[in-house]
Protein backbone atom coordinates (compact mmCIF):
# COMPACT_ATOMS: atom_id res chain seq x y z
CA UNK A 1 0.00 0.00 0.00
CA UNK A 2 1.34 3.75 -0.98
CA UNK A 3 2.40 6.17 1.65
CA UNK A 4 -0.63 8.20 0.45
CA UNK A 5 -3.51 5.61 0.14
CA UNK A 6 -5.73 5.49 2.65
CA UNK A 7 -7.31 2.03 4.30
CA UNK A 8 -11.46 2.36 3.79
CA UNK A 9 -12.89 -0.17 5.75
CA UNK A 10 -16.78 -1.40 4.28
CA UNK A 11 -19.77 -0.71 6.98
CA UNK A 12 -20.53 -3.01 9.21
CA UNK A 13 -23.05 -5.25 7.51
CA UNK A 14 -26.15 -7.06 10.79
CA UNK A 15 -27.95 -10.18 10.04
CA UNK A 16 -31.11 -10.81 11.20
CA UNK A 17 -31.72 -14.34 11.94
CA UNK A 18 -35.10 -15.33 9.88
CA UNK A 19 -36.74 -16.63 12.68
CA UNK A 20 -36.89 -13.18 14.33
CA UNK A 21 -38.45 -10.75 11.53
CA UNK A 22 -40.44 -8.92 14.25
CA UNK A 23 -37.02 -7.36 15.90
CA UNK A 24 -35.56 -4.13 14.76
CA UNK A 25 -32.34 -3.30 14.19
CA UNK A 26 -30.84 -0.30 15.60
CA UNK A 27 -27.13 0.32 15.04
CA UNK A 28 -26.50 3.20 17.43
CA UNK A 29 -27.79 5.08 20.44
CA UNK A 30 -30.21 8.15 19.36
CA UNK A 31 -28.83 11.13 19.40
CA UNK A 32 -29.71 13.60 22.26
CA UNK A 33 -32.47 16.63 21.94
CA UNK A 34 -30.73 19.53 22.22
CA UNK A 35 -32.10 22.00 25.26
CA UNK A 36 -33.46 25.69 23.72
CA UNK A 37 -31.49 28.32 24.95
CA UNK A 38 -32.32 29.88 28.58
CA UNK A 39 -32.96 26.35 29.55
CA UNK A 40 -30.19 24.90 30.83
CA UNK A 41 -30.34 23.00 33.98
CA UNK A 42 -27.60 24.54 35.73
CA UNK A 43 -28.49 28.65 35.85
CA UNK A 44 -25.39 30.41 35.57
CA UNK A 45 -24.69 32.53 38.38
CA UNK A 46 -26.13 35.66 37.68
CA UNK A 47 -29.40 34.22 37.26
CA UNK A 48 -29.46 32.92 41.36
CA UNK A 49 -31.18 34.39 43.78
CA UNK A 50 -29.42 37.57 45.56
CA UNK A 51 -29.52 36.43 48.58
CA UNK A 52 -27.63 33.20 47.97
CA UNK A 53 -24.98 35.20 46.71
CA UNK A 54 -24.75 37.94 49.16
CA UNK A 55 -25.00 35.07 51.93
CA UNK A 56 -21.69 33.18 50.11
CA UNK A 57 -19.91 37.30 50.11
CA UNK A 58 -20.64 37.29 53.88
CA UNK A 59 -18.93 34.04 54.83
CA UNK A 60 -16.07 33.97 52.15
CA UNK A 61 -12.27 34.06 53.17
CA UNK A 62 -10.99 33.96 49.71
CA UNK A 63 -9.80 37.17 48.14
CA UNK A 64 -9.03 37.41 44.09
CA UNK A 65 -6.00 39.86 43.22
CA UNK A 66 -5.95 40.75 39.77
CA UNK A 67 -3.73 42.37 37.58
CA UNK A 68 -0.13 41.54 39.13
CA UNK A 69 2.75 41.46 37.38
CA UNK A 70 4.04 38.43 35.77
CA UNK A 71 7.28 38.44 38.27
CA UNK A 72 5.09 38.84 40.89
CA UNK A 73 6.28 35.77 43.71
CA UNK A 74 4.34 34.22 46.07
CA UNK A 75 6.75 35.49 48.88
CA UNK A 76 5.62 39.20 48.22
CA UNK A 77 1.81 37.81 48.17
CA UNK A 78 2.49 37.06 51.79
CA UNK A 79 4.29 40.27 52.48
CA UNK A 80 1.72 42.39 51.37
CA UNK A 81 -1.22 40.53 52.79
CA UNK A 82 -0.31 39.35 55.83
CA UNK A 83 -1.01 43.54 57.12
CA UNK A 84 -4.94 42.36 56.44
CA UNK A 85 -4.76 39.21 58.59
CA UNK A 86 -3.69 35.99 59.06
CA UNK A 87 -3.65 34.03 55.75
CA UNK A 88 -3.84 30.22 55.26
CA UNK A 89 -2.90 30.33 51.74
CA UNK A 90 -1.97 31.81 48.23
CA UNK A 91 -2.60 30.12 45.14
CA UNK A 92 -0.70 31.81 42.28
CA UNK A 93 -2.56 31.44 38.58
CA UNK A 94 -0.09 29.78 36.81
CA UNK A 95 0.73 29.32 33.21
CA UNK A 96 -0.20 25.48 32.12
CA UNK A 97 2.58 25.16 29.88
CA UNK A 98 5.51 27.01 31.49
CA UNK A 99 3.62 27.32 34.93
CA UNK A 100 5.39 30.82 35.62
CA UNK A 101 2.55 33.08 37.00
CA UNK A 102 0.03 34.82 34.89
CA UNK A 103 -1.04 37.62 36.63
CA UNK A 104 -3.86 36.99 39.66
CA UNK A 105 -3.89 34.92 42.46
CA UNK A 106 -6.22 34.07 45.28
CA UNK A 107 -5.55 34.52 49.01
CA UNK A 108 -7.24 32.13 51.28
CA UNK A 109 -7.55 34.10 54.96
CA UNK A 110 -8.45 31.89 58.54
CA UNK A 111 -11.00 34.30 59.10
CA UNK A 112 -12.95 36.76 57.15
């Protein structure tokens, strides 16, 4: 075979025995009914009730910083912050392929 043919394999071909001409053959699962917009059964956050989401405000300890600069360390995180309290942890958004950081981070603080 050439570098440049390619293999075509023939459908699958489904006997029926004869005794059985009441059964009906179905060769895959049917494919799903797609939802209409607006009706998707997880609500996106904006869509929740304001109270849920000025309860989860109340009782969060996490703090997003945006906007740092890409030589930003996670030492200097801790310098800055600790002045506001005393903070569990910082988790620096990293890069996926070079994982150097990419600008934000979030601060996780013992208490709000």
């Amino acid at each position: 075979m050439g570098a440049h043919q390619k293999l075509v394999t023939p459908p699958p071909t489904f006997l029926l025995p004869p005794s059985a001409p009441n059964l009906t053959l179905i060769t895959h699962a049917p494919l799903p009914t797609p939802t209409p917009l607006g009706t998707h059964p997880y609500p996106p956050p904006h869509t929740r009730a304001q109270a849920d989401w000025t309860r989860a405000l109340e009782t969060s300890n996490t703090l997003y910083v945006g906007n740092l600069s890409f030589y930003t360390r996670e030492e200097q995180i801790y310098e800055v912050f600790l002045k506001c309290g005393h903070m569990e942890r910082v988790i620096m958004g990293l890069d996926k392929n070079t994982k150097t950081p990419c600008g934000f981070c979030f601060i996780i603080y013992y208490t709000r």
